[in-house]
C-alpha atoms as a PDB file:
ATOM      1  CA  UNK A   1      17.082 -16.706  -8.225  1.00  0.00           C
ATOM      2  CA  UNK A   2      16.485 -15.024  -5.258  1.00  0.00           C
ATOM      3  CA  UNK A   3      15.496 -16.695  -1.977  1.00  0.00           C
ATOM      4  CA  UNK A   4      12.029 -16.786  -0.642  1.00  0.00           C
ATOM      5  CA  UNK A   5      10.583 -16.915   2.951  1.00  0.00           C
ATOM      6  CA  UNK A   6       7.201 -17.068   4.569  1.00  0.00           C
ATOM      7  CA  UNK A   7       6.327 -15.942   8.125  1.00  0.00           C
ATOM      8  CA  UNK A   8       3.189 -15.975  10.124  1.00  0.00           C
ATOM      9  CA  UNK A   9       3.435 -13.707  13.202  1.00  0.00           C
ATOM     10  CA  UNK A  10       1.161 -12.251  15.828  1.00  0.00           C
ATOM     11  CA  UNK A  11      -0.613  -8.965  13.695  1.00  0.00           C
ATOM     12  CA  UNK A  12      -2.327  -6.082  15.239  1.00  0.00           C
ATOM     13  CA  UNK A  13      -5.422  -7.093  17.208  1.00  0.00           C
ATOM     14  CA  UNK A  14      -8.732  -6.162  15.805  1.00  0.00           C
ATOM     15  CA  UNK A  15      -9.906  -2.747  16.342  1.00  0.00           C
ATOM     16  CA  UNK A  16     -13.624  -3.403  15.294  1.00  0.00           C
ATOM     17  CA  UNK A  17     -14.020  -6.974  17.482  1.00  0.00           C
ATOM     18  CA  UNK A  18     -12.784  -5.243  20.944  1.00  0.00           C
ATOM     19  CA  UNK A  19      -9.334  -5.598  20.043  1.00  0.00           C
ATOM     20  CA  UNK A  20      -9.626  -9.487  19.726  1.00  0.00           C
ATOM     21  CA  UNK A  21      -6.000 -11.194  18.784  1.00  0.00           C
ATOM     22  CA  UNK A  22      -5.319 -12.139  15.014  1.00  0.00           C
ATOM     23  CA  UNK A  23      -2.269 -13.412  12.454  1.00  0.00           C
ATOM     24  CA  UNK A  24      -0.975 -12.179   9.467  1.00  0.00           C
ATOM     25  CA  UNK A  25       1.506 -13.853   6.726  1.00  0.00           C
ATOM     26  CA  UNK A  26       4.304 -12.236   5.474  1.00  0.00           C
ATOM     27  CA  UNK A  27       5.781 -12.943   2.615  1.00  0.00           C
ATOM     28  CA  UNK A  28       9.596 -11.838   1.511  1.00  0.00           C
ATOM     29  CA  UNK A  29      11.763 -12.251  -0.958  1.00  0.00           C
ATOM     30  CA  UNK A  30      15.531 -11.915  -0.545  1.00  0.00           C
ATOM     31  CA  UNK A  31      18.217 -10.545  -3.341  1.00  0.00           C
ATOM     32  CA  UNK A  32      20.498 -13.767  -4.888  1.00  0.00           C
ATOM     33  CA  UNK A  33      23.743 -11.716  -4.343  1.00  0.00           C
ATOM     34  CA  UNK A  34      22.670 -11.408  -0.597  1.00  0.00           C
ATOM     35  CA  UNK A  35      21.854  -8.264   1.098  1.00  0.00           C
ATOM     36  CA  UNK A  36      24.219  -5.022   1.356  1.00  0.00           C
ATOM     37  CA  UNK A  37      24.143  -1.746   2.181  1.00  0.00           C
ATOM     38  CA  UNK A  38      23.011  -0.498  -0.867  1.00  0.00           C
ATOM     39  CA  UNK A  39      19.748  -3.433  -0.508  1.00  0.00           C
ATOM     40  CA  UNK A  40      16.245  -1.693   0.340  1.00  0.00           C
ATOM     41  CA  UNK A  41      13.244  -2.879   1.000  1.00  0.00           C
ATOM     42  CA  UNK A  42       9.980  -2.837  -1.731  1.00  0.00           C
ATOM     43  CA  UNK A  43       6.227  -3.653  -0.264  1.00  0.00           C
ATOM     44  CA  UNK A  44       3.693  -4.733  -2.719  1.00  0.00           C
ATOM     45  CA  UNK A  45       0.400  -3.550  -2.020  1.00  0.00           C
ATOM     46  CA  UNK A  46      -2.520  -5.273  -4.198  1.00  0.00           C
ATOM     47  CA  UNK A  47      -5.546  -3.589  -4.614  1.00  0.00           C
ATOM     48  CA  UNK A  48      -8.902  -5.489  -5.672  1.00  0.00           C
ATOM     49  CA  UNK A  49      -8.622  -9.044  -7.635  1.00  0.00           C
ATOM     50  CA  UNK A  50      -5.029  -9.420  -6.507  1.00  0.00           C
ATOM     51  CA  UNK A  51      -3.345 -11.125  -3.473  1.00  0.00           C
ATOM     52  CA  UNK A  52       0.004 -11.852  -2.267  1.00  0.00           C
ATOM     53  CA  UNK A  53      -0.344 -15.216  -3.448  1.00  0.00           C
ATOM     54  CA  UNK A  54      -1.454 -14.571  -7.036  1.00  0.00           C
ATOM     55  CA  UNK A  55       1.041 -15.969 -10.002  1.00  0.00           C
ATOM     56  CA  UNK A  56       1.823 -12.338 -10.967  1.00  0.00           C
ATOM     57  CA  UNK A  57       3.067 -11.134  -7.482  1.00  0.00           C
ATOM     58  CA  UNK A  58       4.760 -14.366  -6.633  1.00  0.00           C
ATOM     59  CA  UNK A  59       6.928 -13.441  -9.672  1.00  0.00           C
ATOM     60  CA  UNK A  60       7.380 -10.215  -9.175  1.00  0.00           C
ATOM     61  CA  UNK A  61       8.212 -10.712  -5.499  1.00  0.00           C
ATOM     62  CA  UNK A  62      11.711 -12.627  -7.279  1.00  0.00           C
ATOM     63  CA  UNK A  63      11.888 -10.023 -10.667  1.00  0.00           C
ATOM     64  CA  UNK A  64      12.392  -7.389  -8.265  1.00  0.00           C
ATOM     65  CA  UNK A  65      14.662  -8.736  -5.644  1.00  0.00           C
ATOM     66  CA  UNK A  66      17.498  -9.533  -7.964  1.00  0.00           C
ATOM     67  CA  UNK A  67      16.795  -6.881 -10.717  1.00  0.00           C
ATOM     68  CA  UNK A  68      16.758  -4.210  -8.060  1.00  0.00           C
ATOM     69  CA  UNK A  69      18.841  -4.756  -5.175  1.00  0.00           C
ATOM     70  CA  UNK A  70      15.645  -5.398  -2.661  1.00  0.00           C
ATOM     71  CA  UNK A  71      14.378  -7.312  -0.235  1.00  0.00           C
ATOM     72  CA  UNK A  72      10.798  -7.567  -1.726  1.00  0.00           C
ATOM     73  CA  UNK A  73       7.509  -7.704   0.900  1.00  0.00           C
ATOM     74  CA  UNK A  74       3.741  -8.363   1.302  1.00  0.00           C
ATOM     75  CA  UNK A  75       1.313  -9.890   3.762  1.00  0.00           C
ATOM     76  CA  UNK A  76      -2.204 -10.596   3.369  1.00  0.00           C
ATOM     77  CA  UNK A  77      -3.552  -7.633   5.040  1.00  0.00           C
ATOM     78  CA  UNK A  78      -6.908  -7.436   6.895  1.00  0.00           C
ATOM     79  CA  UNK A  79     -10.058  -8.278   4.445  1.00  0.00           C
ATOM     80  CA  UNK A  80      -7.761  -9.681   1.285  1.00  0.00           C
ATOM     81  CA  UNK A  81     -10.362 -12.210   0.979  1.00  0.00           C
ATOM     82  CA  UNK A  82     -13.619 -10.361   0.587  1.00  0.00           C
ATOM     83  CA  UNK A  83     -11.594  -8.453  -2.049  1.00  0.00           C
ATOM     84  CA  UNK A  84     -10.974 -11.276  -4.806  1.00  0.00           C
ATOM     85  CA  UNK A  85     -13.724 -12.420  -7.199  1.00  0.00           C
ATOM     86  CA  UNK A  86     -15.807 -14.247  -5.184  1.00  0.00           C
ATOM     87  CA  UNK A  87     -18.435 -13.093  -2.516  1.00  0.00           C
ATOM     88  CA  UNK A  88     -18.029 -14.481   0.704  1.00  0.00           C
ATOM     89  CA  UNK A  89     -19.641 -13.117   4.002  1.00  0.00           C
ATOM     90  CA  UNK A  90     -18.266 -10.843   6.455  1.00  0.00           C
ATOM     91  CA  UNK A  91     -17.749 -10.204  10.344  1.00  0.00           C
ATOM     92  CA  UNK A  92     -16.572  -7.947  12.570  1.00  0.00           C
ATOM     93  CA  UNK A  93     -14.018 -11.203  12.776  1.00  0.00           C
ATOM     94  CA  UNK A  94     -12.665 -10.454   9.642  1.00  0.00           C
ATOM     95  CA  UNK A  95     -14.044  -8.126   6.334  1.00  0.00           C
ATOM     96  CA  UNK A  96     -12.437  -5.673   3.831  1.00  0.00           C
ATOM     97  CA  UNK A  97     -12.164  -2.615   6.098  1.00  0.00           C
ATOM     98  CA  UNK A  98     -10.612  -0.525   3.257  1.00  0.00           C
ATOM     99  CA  UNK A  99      -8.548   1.273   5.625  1.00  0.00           C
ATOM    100  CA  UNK A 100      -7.003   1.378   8.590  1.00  0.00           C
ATOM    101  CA  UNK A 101      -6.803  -2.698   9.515  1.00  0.00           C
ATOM    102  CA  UNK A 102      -5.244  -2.874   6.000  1.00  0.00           C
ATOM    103  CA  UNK A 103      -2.376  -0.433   6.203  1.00  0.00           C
ATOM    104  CA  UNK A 104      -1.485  -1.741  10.028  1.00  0.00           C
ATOM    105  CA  UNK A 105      -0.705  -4.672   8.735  1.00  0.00           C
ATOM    106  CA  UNK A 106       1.584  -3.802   5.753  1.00  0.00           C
ATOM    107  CA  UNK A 107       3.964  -1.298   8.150  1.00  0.00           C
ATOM    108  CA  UNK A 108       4.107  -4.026   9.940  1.00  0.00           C
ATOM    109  CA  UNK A 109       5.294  -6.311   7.899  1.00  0.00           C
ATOM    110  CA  UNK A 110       7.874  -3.943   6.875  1.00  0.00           C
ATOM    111  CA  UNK A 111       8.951  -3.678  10.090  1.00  0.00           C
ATOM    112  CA  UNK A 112       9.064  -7.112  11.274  1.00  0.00           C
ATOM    113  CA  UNK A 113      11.307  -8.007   7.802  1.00  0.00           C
ATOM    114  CA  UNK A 114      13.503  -5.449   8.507  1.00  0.00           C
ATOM    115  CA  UNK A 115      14.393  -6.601  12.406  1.00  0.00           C
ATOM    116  CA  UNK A 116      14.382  -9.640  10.806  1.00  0.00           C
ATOM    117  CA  UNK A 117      17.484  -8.906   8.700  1.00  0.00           C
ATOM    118  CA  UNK A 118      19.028  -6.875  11.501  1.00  0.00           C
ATOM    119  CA  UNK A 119      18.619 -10.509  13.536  1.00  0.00           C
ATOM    120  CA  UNK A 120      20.630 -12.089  10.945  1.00  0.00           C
ATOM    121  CA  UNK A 121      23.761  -9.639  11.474  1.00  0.00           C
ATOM    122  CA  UNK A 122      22.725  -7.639   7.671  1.00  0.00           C
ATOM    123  CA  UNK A 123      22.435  -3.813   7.257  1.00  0.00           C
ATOM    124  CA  UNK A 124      20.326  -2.189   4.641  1.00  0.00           C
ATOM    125  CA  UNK A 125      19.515   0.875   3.378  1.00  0.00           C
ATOM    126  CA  UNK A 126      17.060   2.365   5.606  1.00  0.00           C
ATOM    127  CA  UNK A 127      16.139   4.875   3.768  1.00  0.00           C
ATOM    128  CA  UNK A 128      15.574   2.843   0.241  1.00  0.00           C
ATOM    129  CA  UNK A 129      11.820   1.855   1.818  1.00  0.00           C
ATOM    130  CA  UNK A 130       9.513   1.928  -1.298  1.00  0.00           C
ATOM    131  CA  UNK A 131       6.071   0.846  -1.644  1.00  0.00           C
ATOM    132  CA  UNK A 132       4.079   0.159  -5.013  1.00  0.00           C
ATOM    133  CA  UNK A 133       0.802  -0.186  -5.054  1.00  0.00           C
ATOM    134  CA  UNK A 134      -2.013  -0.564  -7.591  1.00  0.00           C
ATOM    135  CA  UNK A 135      -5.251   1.233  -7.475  1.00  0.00           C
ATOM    136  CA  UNK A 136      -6.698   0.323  -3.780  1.00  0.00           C
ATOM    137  CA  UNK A 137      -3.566  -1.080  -2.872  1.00  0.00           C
ATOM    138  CA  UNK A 138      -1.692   2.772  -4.258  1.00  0.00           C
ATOM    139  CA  UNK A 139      -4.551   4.068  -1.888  1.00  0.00           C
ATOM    140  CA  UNK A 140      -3.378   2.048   1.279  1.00  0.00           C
ATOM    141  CA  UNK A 141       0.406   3.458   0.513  1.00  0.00           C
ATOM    142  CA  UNK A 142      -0.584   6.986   1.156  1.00  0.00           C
ATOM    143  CA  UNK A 143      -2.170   5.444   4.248  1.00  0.00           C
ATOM    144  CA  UNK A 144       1.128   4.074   5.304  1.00  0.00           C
ATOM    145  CA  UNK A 145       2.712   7.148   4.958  1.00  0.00           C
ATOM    146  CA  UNK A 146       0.851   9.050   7.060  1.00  0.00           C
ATOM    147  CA  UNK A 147       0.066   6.464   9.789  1.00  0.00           C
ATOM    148  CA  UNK A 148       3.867   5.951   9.937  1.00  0.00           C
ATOM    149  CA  UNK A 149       5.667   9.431   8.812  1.00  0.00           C
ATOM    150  CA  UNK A 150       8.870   8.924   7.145  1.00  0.00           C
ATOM    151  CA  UNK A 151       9.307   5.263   6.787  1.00  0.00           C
ATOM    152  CA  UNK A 152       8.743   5.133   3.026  1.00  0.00           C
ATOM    153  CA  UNK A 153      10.906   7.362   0.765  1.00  0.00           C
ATOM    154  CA  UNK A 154       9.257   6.258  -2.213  1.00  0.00           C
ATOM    155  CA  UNK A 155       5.598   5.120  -2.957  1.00  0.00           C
ATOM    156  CA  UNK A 156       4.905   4.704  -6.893  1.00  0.00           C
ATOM    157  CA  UNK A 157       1.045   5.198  -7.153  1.00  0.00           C
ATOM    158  CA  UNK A 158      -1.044   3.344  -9.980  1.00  0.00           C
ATOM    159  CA  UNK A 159      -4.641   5.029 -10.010  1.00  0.00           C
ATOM    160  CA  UNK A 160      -5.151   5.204  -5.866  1.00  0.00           C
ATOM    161  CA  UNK A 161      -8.342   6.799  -5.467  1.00  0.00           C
ATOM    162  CA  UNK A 162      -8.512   9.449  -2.701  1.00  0.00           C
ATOM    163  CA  UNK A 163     -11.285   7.968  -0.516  1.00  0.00           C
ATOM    164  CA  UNK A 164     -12.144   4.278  -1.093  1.00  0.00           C
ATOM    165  CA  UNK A 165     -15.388   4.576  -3.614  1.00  0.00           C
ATOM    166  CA  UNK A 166     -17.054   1.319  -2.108  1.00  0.00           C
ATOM    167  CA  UNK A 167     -17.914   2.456   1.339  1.00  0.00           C
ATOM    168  CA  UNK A 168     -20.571   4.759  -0.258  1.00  0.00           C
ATOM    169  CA  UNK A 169     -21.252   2.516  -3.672  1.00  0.00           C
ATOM    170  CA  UNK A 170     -21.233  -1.217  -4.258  1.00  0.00           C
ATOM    171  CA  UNK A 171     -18.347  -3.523  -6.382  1.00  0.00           C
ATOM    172  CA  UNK A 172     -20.041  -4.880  -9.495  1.00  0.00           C
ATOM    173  CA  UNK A 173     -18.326  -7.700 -11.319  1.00  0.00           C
ATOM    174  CA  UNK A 174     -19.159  -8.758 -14.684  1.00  0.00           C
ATOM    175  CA  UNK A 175     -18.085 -12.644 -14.408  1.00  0.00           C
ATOM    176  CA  UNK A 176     -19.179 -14.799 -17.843  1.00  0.00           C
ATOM    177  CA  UNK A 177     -22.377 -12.494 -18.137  1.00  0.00           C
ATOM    178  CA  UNK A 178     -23.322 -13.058 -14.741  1.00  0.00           C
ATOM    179  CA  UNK A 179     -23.010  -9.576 -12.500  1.00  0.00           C
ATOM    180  CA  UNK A 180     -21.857 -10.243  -8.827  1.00  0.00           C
ATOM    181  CA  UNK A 181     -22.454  -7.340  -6.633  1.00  0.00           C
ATOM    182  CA  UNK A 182     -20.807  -6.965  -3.221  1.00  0.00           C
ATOM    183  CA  UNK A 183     -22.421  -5.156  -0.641  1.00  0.00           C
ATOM    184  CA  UNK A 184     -19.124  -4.405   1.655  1.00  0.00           C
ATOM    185  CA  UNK A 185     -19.743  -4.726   5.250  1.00  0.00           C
ATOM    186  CA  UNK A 186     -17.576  -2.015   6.040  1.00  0.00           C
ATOM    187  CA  UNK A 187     -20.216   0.615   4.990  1.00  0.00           C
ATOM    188  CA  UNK A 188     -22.352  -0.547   8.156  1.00  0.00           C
ATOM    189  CA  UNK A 189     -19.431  -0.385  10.636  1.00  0.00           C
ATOM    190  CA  UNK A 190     -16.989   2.318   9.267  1.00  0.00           C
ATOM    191  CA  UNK A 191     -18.360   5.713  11.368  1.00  0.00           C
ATOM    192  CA  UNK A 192     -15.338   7.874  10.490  1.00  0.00           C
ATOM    193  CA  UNK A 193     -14.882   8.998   6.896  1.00  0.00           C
ATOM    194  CA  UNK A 194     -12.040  11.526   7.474  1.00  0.00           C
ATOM    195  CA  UNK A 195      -9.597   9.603   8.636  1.00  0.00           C
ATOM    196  CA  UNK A 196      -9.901   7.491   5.179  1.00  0.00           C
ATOM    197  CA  UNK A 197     -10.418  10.819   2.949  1.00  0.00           C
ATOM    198  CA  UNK A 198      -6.330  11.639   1.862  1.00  0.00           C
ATOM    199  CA  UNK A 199      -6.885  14.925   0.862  1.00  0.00           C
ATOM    200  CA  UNK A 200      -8.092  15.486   4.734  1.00  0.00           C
ATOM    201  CA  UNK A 201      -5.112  13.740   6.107  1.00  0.00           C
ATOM    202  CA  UNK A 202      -2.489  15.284   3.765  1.00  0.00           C
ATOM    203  CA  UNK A 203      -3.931  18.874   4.410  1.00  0.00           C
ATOM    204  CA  UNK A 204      -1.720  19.769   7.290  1.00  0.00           C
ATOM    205  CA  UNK A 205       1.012  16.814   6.577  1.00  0.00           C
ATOM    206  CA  UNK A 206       4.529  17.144   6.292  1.00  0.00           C
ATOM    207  CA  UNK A 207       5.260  14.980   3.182  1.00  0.00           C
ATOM    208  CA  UNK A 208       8.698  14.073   3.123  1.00  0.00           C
ATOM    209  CA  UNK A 209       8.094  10.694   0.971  1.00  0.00           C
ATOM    210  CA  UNK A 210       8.813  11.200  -2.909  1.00  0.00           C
ATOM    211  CA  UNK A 211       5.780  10.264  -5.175  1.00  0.00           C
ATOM    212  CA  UNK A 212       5.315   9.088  -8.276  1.00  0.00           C
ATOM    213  CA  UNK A 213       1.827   8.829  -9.116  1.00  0.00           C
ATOM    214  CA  UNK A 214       0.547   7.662 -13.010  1.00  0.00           C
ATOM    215  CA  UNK A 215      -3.065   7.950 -13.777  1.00  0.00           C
ATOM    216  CA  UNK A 216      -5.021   7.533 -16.914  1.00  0.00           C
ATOM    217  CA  UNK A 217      -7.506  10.106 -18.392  1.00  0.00           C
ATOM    218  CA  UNK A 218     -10.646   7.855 -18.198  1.00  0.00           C
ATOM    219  CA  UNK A 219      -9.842   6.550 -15.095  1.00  0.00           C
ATOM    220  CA  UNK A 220     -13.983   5.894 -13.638  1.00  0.00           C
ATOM    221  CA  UNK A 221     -13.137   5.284 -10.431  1.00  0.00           C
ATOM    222  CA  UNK A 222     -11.497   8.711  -9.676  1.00  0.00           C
ATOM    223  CA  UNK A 223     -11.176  11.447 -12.440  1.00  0.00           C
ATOM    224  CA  UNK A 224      -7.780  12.850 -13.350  1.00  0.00           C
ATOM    225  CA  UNK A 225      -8.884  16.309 -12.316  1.00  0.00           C
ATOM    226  CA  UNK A 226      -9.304  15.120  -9.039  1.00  0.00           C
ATOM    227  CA  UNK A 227      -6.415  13.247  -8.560  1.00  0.00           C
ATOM    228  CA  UNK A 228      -4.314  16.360 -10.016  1.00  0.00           C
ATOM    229  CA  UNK A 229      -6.149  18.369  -7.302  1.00  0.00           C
ATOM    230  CA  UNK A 230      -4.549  16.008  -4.962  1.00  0.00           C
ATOM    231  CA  UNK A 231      -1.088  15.671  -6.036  1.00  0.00           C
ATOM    232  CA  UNK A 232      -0.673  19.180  -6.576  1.00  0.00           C
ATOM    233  CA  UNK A 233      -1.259  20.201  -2.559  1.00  0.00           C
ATOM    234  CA  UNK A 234       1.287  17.853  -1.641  1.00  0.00           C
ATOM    235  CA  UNK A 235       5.164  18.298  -1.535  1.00  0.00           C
ATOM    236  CA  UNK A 236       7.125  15.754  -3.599  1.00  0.00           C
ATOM    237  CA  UNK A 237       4.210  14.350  -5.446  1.00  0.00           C
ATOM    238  CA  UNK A 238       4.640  13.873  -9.260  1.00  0.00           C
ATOM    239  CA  UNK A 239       1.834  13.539 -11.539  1.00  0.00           C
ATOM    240  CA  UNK A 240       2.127  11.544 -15.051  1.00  0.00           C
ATOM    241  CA  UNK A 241      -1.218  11.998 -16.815  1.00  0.00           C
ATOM    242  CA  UNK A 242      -1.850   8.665 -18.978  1.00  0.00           C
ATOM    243  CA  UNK A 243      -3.731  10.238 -22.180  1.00  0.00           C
ATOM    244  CA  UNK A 244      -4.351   8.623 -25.250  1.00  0.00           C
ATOM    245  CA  UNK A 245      -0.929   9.758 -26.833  1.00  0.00           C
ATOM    246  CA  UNK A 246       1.122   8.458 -24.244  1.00  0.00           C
ATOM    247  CA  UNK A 247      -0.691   4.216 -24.794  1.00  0.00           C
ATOM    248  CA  UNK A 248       2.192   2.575 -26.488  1.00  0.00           C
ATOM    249  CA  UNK A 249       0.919  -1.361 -25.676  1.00  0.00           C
ATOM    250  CA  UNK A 250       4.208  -1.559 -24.108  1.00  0.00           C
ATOM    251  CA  UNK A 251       4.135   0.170 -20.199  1.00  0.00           C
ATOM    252  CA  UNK A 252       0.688   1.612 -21.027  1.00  0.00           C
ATOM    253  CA  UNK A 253      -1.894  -0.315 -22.340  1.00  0.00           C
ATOM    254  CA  UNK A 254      -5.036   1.876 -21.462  1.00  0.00           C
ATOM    255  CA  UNK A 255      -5.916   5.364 -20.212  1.00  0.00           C
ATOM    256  CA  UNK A 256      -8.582   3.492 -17.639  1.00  0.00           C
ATOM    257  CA  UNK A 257      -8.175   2.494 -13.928  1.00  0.00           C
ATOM    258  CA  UNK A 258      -5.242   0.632 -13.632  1.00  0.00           C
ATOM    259  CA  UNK A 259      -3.579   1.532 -17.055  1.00  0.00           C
ATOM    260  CA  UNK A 260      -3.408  -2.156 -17.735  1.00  0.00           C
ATOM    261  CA  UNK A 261       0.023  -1.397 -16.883  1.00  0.00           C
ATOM    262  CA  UNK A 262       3.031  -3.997 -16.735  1.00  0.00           C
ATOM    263  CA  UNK A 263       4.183  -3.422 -13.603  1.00  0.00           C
ATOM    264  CA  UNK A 264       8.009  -3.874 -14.201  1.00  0.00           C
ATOM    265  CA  UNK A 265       7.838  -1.873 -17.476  1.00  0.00           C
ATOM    266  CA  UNK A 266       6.528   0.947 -15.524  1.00  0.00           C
ATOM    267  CA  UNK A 267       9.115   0.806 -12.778  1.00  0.00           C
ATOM    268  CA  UNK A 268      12.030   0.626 -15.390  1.00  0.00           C
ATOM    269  CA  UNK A 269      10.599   3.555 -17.109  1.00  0.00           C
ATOM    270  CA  UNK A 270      10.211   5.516 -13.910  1.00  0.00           C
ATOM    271  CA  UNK A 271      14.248   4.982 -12.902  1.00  0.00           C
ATOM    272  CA  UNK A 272      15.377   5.710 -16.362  1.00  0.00           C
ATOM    273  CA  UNK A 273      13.431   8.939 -16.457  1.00  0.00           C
ATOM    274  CA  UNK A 274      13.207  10.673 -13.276  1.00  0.00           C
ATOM    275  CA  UNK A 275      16.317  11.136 -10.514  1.00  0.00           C
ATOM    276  CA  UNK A 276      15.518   8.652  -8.096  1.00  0.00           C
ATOM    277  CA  UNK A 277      18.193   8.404  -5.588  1.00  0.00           C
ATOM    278  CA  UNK A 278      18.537   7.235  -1.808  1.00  0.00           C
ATOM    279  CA  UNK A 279      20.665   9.049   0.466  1.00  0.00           C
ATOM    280  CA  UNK A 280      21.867   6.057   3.189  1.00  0.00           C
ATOM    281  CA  UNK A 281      20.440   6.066   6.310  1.00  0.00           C
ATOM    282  CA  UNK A 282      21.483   2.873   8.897  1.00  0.00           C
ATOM    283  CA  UNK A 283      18.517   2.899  11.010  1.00  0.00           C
ATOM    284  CA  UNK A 284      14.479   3.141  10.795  1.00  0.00           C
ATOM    285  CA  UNK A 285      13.499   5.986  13.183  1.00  0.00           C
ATOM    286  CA  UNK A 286       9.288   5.769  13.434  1.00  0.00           C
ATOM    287  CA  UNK A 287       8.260   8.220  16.388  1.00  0.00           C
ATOM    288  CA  UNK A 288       4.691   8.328  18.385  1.00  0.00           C
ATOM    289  CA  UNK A 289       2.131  10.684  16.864  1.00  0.00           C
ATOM    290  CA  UNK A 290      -1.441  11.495  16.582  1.00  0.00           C
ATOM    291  CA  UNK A 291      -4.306  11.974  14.149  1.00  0.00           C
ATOM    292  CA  UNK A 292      -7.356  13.933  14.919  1.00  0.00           C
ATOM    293  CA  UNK A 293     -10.830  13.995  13.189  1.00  0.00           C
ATOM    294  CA  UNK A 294     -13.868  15.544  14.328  1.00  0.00           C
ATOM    295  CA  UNK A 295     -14.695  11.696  15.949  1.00  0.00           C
ATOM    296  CA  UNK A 296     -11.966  10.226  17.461  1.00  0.00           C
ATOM    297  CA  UNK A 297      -8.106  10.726  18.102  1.00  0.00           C
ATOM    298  CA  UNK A 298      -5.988   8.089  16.310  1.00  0.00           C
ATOM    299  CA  UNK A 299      -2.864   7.350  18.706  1.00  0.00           C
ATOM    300  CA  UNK A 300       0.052   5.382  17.377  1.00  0.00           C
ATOM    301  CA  UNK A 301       2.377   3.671  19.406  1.00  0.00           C
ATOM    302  CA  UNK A 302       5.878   2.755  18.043  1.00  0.00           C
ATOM    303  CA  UNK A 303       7.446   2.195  21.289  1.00  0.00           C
ATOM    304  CA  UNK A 304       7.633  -1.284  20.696  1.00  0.00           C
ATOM    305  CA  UNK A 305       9.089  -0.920  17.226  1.00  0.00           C
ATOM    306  CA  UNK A 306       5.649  -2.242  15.236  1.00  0.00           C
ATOM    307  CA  UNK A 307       2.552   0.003  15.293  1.00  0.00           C
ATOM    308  CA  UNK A 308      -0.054  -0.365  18.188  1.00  0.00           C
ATOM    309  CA  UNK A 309      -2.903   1.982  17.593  1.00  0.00           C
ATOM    310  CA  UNK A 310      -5.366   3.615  20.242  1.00  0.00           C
ATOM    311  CA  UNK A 311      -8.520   5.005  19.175  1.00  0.00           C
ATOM    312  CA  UNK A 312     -10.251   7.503  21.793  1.00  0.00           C
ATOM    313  CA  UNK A 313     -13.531   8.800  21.225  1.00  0.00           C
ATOM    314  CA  UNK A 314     -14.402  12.839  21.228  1.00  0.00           C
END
């Protein structure tokens, strides 16, 4: 069984409360056999109705370690709360910011596990960094790799949508008959809309991260034609259409958003199909850069190993 740790550390402050000083949990899982050079690291991003601390990720978290050869990560990133089945109310403090909060926090975790094993006297395979997402949590992956070129070499992409669909529209949940509606506070505070949109960040990006991205056919929260759009502009991006021929209750389940995938099935079928190989690397190299919109420039500072962003106005 593999060995599992939690961590609370100091997370990047708030950009939307003037900066103000917040934590963040990190959770990691560590191979049985011990870490190697061939051991990477695998971040699980949830999207909506999931957390870190849900049953399913908990065990997958351990599945993975061992089966895999990784040190498995997540953290509850910025806003998991207002993301879950229940409606609870939101501050600048603290709400589902659908963005740029959210994918801070899970580079950072990835960093901080990985100086973490470097503490210990380990080495890994810095260049085995893959993150897995499902549907909004997908979405925040291709956020990571842009906000933090070349530190994933992998991201396996369950139905992301391009631009998060609830800072225009509001969640509806059907609970027992009884329709809960969440009005997200992020559509009042959120001014810039590019720097969320992917296909306006990818347009002049240098992709050097391998994707794998499976979407269904009657996906309603972003159409396939769409989504092929996207994949298609972008080096190293894979597209496997889900259609009705391809459901065989086994990986796929459904051709709607999220596949009603099993999540290990998927990632089995996607190492015994497709070359997947990482060339070993012994260190994480994460340089400064910036990201312009018509608003604001988007500075990000990895002097200090973990991400510090600066936001300047236009």
């Amino acid at each position: 069984m593999s060995k599992d740790y939690e961590i609370t550390i100091d997370a990047h402050p708030n950009i939307y409360n003037d900066f103000s000083p917040r934590k963040l949990n990190i959770y990691f899982s560590e191979p049985d056999k011990g870490i190697n050079n061939e051991t990477g690291l695998f971040l699980f991003i949830p999207g909506f109705g999931a957390n870190a601390n849900s049953r399913v990720y908990k065990k997958m978290r351990s599945v993975f370690s061992d089966k895999y050869n990784v040190v498995t990560i997540q953290c509850d990133y910025f806003g998991w709360e207002f993301m879950q089945q229940e409606n609870l109310e939101e501050t600048s403090k603290n709400f589902n910011d659908m963005g740029i909060m959210q994918a801070l926090d899970n580079i950072t975790a990835v960093i901080i596990v990985s100086e973490i094993i470097k503490d210990n006297k380990y080495t890994f395979n810095n260049s085995k960094i893959i993150a897995y997402g499902h549907s909004h949590g997908a979405y925040l992956a291709y956020l990571c790799n842009v906000f933090a070129p070349n530190l994933f070499s992998l991201i396996v992409d369950n139905s992301a949508w391009i631009f998060p669909a609830y800072l225009k529209a509001n969640r509806v949940l059907n609970m027992n008959g009884k329709m809960i509606l969440f009005d997200y506070y992020a559509k009042s505070i959120i001014k810039d809309f590019e720097i969320l949109n992917l296909s306006s960040l990818y347009k002049d990006f240098k992709n050097n991260c391998m994707i794998h991205s499976f979407h269904g056919e009657r996906d309603s929260l972003i159409s396939l034609k769409e989504k092929r759009s996207f994949c298609s502009s972008l080096n190293n991006c894979f597209l496997h259409e889900i259609t009705e021929d391809k459901i065989d209750n086994h990986i796929f389940k459904s051709t709607f958003h999220g596949l009603n995938a099993d999540f290990l099935l998927l990632f089995d079928y996607l190492l015994s199909n497709f070359s997947i190989s990482f060339n070993y690397k012994n260190a994480i190299t994460l340089k400064d850069h910036r990201l312009d919109t018509k608003l604001y420039s988007y500075v990000f500072d990895y002097s200090g190993f973990v991400p510090v962003l600066n936001i300047f106005s236009k």
